[in-house]
N, C-alpha and C. Protein backbone atom coordinates (compact mmCIF):
# COMPACT_ATOMS: atom_id res chain seq x y z
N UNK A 1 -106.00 32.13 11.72
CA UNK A 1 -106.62 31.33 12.75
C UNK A 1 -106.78 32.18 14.01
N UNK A 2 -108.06 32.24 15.16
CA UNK A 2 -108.09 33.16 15.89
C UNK A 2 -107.09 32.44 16.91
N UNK A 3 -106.98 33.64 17.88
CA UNK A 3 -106.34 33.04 18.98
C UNK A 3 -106.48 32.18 20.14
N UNK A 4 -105.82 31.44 20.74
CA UNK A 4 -106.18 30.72 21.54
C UNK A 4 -107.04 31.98 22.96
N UNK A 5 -106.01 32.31 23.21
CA UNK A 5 -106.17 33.39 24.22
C UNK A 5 -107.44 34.27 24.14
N UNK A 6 -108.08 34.50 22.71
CA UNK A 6 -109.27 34.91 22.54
C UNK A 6 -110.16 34.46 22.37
N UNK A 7 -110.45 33.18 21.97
CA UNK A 7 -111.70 32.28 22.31
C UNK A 7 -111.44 32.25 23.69
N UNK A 8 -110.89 32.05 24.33
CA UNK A 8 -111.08 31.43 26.00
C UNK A 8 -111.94 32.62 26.53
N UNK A 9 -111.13 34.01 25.97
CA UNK A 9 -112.30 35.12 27.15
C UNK A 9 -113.14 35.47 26.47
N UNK A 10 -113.77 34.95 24.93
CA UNK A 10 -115.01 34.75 24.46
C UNK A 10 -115.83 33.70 25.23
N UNK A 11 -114.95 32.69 25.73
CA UNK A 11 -116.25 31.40 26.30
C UNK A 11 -116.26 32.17 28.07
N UNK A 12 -115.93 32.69 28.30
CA UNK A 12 -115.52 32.88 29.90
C UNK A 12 -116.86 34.03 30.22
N UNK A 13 -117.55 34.92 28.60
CA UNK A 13 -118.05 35.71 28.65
C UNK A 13 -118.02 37.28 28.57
N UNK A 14 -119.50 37.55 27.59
CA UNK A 14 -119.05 39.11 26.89
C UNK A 14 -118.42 40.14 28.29
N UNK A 15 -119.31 39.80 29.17
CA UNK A 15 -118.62 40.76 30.25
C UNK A 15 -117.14 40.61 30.40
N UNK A 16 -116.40 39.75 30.03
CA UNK A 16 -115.29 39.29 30.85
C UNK A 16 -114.54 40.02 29.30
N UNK A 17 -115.29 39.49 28.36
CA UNK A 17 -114.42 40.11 27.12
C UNK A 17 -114.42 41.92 26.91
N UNK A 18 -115.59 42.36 27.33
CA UNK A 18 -115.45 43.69 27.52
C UNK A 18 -114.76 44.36 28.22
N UNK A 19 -114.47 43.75 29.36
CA UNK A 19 -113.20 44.13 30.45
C UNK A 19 -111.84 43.97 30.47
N UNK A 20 -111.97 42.80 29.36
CA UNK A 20 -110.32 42.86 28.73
C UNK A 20 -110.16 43.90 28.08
N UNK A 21 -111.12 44.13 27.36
CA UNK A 21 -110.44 44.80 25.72
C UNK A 21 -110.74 46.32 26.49
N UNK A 22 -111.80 46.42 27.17
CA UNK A 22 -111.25 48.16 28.07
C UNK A 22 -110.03 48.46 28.82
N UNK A 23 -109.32 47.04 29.52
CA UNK A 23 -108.19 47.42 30.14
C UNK A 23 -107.00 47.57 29.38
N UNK A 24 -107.35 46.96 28.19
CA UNK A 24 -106.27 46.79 27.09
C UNK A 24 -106.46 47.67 26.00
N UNK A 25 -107.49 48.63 26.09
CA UNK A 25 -107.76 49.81 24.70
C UNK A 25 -106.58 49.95 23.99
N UNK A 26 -105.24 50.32 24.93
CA UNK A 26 -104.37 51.38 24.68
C UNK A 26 -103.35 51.19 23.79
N UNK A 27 -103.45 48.82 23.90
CA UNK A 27 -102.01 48.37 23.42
C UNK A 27 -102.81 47.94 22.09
N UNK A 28 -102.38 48.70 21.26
CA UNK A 28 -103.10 48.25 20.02
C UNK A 28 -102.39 46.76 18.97
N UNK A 29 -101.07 46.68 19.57
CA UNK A 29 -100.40 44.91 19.52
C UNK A 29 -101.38 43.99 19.78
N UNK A 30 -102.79 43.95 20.85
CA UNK A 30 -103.28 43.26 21.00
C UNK A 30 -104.81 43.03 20.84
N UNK A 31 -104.49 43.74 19.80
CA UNK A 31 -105.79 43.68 18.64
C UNK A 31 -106.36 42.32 18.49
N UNK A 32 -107.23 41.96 18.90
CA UNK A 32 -107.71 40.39 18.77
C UNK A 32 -108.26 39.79 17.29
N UNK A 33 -107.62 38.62 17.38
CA UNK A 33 -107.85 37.50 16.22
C UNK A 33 -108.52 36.69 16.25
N UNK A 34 -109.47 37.14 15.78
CA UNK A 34 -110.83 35.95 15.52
C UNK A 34 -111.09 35.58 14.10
N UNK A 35 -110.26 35.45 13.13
CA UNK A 35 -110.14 34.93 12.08
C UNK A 35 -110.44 33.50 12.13
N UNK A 36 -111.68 33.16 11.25
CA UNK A 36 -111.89 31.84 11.06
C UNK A 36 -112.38 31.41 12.18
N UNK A 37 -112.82 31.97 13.46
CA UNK A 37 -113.70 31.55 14.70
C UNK A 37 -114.93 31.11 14.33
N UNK A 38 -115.23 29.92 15.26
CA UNK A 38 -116.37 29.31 14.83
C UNK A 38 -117.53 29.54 16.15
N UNK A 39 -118.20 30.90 15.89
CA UNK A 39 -118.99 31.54 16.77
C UNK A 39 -120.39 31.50 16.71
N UNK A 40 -120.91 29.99 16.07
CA UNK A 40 -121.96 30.09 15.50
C UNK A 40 -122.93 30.11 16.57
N UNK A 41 -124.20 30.60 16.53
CA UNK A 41 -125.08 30.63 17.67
C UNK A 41 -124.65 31.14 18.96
N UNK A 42 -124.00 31.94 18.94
CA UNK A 42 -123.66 32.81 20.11
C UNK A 42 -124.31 34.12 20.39
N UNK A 43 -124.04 34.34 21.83
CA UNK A 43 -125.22 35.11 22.72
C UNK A 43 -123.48 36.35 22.90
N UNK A 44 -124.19 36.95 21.79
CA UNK A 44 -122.39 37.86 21.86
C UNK A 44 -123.21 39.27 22.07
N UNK A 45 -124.57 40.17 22.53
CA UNK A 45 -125.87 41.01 22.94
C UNK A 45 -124.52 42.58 23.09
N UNK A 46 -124.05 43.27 23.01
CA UNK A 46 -123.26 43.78 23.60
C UNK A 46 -122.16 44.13 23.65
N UNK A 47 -121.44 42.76 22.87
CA UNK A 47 -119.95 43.06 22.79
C UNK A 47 -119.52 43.76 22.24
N UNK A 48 -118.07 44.14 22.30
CA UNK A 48 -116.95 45.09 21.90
C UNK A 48 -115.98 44.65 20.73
N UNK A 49 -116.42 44.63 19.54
CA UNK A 49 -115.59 43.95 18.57
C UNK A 49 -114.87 45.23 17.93
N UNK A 50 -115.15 46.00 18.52
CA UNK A 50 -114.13 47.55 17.30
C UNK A 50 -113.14 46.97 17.07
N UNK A 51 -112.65 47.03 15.55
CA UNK A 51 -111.63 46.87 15.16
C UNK A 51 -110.82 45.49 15.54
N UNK A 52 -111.71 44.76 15.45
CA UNK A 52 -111.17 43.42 15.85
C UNK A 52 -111.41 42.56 14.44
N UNK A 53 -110.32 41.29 14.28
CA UNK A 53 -110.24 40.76 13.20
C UNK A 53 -111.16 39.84 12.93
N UNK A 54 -112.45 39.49 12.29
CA UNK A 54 -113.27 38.64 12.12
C UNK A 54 -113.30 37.73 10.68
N UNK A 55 -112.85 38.10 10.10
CA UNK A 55 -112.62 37.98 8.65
C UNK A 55 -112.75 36.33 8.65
N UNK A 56 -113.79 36.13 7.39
CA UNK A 56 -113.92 34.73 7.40
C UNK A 56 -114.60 33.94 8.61
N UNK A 57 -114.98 34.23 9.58
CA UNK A 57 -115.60 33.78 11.21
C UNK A 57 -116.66 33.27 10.40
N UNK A 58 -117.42 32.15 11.27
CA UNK A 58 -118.80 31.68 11.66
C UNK A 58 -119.97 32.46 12.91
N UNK A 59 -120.06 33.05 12.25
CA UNK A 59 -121.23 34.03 13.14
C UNK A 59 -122.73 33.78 12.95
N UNK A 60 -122.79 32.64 12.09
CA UNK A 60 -124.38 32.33 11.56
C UNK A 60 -125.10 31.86 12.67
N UNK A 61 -126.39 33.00 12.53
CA UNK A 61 -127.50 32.73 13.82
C UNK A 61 -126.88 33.83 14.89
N UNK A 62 -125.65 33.85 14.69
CA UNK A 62 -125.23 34.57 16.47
C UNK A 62 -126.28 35.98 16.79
N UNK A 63 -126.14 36.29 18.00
CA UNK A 63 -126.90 37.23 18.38
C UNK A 63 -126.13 38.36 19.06
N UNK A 64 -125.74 39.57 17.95
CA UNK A 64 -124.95 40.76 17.57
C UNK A 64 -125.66 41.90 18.49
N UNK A 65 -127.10 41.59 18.90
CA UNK A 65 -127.87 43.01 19.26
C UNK A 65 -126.81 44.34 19.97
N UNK A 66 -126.64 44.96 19.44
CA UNK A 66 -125.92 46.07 20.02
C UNK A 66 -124.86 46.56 20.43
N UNK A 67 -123.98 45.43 19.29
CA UNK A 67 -122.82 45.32 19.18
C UNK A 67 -121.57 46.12 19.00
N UNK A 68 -120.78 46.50 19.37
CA UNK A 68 -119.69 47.71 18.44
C UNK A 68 -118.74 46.51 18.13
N UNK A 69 -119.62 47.23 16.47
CA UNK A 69 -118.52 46.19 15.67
C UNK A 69 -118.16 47.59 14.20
N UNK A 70 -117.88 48.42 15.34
CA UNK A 70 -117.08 49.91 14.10
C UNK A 70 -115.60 49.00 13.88
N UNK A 71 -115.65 49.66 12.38
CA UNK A 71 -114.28 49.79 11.84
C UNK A 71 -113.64 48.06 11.88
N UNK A 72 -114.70 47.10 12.31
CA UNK A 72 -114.47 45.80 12.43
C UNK A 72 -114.06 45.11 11.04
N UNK A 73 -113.26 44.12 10.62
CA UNK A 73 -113.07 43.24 10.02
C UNK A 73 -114.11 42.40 9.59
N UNK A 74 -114.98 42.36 8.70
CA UNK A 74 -115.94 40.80 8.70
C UNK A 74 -115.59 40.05 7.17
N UNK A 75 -114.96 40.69 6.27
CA UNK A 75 -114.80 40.03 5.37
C UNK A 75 -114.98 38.61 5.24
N UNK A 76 -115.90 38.40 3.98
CA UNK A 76 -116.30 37.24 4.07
C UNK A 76 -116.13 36.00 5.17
N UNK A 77 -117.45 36.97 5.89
CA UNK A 77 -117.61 36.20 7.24
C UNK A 77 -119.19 35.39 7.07
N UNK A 78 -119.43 34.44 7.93
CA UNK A 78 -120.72 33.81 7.75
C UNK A 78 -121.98 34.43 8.62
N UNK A 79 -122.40 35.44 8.50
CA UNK A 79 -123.60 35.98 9.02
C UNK A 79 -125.12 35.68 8.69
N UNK A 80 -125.49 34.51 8.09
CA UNK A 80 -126.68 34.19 7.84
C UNK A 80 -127.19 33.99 8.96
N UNK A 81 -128.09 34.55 8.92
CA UNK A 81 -129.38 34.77 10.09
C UNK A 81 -129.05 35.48 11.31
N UNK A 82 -127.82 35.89 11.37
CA UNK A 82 -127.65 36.46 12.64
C UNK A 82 -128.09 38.07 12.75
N UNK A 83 -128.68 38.28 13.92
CA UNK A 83 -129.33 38.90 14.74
C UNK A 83 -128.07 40.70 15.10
N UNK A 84 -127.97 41.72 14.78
CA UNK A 84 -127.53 42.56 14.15
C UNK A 84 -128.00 43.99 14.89
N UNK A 85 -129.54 43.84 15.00
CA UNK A 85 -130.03 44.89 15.56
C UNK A 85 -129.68 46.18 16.35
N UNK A 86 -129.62 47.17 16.61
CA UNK A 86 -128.81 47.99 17.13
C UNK A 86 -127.48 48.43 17.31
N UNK A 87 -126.97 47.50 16.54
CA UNK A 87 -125.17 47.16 16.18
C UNK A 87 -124.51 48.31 15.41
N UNK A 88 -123.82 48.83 15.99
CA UNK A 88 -122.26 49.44 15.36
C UNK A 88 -121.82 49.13 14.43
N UNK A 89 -121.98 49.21 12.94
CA UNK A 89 -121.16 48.84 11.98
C UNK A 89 -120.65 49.82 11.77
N UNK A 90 -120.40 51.27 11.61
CA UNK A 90 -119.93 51.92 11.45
C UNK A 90 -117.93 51.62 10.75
N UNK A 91 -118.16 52.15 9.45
CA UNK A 91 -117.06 52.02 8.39
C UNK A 91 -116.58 50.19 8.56
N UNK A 92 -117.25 49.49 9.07
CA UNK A 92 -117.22 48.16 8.73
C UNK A 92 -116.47 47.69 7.53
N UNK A 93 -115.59 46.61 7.95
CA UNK A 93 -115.48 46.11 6.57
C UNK A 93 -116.24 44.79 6.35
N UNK A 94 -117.40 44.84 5.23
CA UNK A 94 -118.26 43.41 4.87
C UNK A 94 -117.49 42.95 3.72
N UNK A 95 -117.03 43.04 2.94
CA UNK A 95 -116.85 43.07 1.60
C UNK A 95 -117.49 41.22 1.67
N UNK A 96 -118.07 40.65 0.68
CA UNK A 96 -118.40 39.41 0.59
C UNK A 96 -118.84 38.46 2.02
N UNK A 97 -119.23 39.69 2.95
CA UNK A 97 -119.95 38.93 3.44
C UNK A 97 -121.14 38.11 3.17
N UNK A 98 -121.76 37.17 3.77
CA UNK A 98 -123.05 36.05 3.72
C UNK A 98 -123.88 36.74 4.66
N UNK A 99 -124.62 37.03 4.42
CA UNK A 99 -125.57 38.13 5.20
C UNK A 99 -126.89 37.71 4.90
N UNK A 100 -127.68 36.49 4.38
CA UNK A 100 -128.55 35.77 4.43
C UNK A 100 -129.28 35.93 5.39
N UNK A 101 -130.67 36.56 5.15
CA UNK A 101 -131.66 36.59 6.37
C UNK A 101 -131.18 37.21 7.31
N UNK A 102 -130.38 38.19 7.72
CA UNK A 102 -129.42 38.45 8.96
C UNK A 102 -130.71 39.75 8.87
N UNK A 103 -130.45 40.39 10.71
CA UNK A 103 -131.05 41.42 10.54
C UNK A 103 -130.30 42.64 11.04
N UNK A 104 -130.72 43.58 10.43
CA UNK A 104 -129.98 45.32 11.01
C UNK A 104 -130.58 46.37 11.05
N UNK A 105 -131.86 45.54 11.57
CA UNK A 105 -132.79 46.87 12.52
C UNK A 105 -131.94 47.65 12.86
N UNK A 106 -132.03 49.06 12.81
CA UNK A 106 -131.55 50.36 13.64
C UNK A 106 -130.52 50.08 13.84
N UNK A 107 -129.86 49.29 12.88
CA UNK A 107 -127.62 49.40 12.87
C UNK A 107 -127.86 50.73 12.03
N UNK A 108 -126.39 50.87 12.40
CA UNK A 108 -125.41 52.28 12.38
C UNK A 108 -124.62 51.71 11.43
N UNK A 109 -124.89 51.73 9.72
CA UNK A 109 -123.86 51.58 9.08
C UNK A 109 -123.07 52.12 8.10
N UNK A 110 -123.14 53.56 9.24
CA UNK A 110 -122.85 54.16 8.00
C UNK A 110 -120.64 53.97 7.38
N UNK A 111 -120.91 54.20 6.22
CA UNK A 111 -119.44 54.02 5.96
C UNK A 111 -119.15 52.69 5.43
N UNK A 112 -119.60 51.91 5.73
CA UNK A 112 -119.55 50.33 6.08
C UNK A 112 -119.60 49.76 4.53
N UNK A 113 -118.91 49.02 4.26
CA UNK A 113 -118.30 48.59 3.02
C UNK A 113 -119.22 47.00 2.51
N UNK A 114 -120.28 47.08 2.11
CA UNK A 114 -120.89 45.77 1.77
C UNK A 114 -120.60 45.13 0.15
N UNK A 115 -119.89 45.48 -0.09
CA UNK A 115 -119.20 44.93 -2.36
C UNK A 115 -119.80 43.74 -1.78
N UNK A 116 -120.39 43.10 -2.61
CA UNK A 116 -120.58 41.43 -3.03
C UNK A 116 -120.98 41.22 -1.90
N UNK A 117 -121.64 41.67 -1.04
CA UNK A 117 -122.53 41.11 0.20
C UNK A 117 -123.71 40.41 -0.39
N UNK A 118 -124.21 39.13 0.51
CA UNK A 118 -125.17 38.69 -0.09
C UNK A 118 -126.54 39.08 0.89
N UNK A 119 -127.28 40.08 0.64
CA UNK A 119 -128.42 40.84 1.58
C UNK A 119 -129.73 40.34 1.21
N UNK A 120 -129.79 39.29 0.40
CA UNK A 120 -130.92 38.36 0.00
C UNK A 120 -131.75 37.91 1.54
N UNK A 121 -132.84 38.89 1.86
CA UNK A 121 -133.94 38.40 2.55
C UNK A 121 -133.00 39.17 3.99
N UNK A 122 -132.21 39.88 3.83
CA UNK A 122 -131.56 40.73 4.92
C UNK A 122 -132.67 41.90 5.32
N UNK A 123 -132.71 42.10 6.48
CA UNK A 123 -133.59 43.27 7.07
C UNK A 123 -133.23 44.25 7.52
N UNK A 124 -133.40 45.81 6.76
CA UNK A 124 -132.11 46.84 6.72
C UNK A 124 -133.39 47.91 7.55
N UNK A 125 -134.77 47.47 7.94
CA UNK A 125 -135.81 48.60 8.43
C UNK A 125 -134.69 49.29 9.35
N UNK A 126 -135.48 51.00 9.40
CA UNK A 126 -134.59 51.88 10.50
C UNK A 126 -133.25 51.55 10.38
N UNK A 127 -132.10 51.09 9.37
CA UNK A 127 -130.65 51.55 9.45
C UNK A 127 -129.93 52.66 9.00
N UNK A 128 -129.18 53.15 9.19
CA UNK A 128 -128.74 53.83 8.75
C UNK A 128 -127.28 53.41 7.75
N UNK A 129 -127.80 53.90 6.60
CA UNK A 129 -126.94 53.14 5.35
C UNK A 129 -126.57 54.51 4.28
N UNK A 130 -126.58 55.56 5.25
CA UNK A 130 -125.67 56.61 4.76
C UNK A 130 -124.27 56.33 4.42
N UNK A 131 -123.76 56.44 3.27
CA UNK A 131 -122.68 56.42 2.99
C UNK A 131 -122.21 54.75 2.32
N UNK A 132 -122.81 54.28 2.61
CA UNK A 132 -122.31 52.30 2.54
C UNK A 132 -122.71 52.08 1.25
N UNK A 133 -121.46 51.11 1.27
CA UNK A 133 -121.14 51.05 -0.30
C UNK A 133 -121.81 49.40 -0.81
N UNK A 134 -122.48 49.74 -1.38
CA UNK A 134 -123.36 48.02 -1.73
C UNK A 134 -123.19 47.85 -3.15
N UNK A 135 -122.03 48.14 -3.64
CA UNK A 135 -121.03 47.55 -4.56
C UNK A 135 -121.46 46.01 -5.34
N UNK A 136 -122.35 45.28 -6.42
CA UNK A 136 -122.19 44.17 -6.49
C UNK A 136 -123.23 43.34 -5.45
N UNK A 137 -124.25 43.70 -4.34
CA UNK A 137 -124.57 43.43 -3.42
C UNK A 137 -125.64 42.32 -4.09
N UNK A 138 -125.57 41.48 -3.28
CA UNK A 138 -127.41 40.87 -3.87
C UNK A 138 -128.54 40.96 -3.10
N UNK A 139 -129.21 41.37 -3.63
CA UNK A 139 -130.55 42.15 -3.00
C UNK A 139 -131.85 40.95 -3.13
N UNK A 140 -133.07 40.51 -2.81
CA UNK A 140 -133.85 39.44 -3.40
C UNK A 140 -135.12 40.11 -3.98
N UNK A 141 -135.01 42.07 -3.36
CA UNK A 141 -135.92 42.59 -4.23
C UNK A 141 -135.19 43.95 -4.62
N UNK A 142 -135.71 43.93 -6.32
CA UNK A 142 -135.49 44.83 -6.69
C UNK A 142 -136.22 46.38 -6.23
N UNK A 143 -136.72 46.24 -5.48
CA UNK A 143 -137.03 47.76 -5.10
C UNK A 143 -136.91 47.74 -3.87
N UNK A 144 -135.52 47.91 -3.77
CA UNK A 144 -134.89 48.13 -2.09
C UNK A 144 -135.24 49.85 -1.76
N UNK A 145 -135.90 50.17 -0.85
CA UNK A 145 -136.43 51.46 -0.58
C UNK A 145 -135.86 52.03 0.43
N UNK A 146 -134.50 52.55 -0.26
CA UNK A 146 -133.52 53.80 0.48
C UNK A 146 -134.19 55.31 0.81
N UNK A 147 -134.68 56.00 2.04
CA UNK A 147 -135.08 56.98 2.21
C UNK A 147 -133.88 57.99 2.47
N UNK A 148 -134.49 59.57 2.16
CA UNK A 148 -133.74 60.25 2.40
C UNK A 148 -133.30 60.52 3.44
N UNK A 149 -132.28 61.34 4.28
CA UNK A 149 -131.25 61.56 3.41
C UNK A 149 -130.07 60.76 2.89
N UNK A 150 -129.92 59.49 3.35
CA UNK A 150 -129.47 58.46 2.51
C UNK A 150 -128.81 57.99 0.98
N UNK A 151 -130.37 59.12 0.16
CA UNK A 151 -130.60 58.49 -1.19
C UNK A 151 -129.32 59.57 -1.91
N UNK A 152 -128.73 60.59 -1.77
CA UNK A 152 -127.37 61.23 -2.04
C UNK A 152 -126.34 60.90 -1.37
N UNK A 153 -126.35 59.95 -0.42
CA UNK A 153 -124.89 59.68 -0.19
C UNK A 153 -124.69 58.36 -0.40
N UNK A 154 -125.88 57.25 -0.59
CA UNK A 154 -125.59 55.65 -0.55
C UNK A 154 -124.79 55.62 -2.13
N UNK A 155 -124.17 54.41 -1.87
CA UNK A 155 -123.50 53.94 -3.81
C UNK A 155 -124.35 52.59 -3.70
N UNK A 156 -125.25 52.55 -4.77
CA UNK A 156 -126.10 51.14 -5.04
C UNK A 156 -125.10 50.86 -5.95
C-alpha cells in the first residue's frame, strides 16, 4: 500500500515532489511507496520516479511526458493509455505491465524489462528499445519494425 506521506506530496504537486525527493536523494530508507496508488489521470509531465516503488499503481491515462522513471518499479502496473513520451525508462522494471494504447514516443528504454507486457496498440515511434526485453509481450501487429541498431541487442 503506498504511503500516506507520499500521496500527500503527490497531491501538493510534481514541483513539491521533486524537491522532496532532491533534498532526500541521499537517504535511500526513504525510497517512496506508491504501491497500489491510484494515480489515474494525473498531470505527473516531469516527475522524478527513479527507483521508486510503483508496482501494481493505477496510472491509466496519466500524463508521464518526461518522466524519470529509470530503474523504477512498475510491475504490473495499469498504464493503459497513458501518455509516456520523452520518459526515462531506462532498466525499468514492466514485467506484466498493461500498457494498452499507452505511448513512448522518444522514451529511453533501454534495459527496461517488458515479459508479458501488454503493448497491443502501444506507440514505441522514435524509442529507444535497445536492449529491452519483450519476453512474452503482446504486440497487435505482427510486424513490429525494430530499426537498427536495436535489431542485435533487442530480445523479441
Amino acid at each position: 500500500m503506498a504511503l500516506k506521506k507520499h500521496i500527500e506530496l503527490l497531491a501538493a504537486g510534481n514541483k513539491t515532489w521533486n524537491t522532496w525527493r532532491r533534498d532526500h536523494y541521499d537517504v535511500q530508507a526513504l525510497e517512496p511507496n506508491l504501491h497500489e496508488a491510484d494515480l489515474r489521470n494525473a498531470d505527473l509531465r516531469g516527475i522524478d520516479f527513479h527507483g521508486v516503488d510503483l508496482t501494481e499503481a493505477n496510472l491509466q491515462y496519466a500524463d508521464l511526458r518526461d518522466a524519470d522513471l529509470r530503474e523504477t518499479d512498475l510491475r504490473h502496473t495499469n498504464l493503459e493509455g497513458a501518455n509516456l513520451s520523452g520518459a526515462n525508462l531506462e532498466k525499468a522494471m514492466m514485467h506484466g505491465v498493461d500498457a494498452f494504447q499507452a505511448r513512448f514516443c522518444g522514451a529511453n528504454m533501454h534495459g527496461a524489462d517488458l515479459s508479458n507486457a501488454d503493448l497491443r496498440g502501444a506507440d514505441l515511434t522514435g524509442a529507444n528499445i535497445a536492449r529491452t526485453i519483450f519476453d512474452h509481450a503482446l504486440f497487435d501487429k505482427p510486424d513490429v519494425t525494430i530499426t537498427p541498431p536495436a535489431v542485435e541487442t533487442v530480445k523479441v
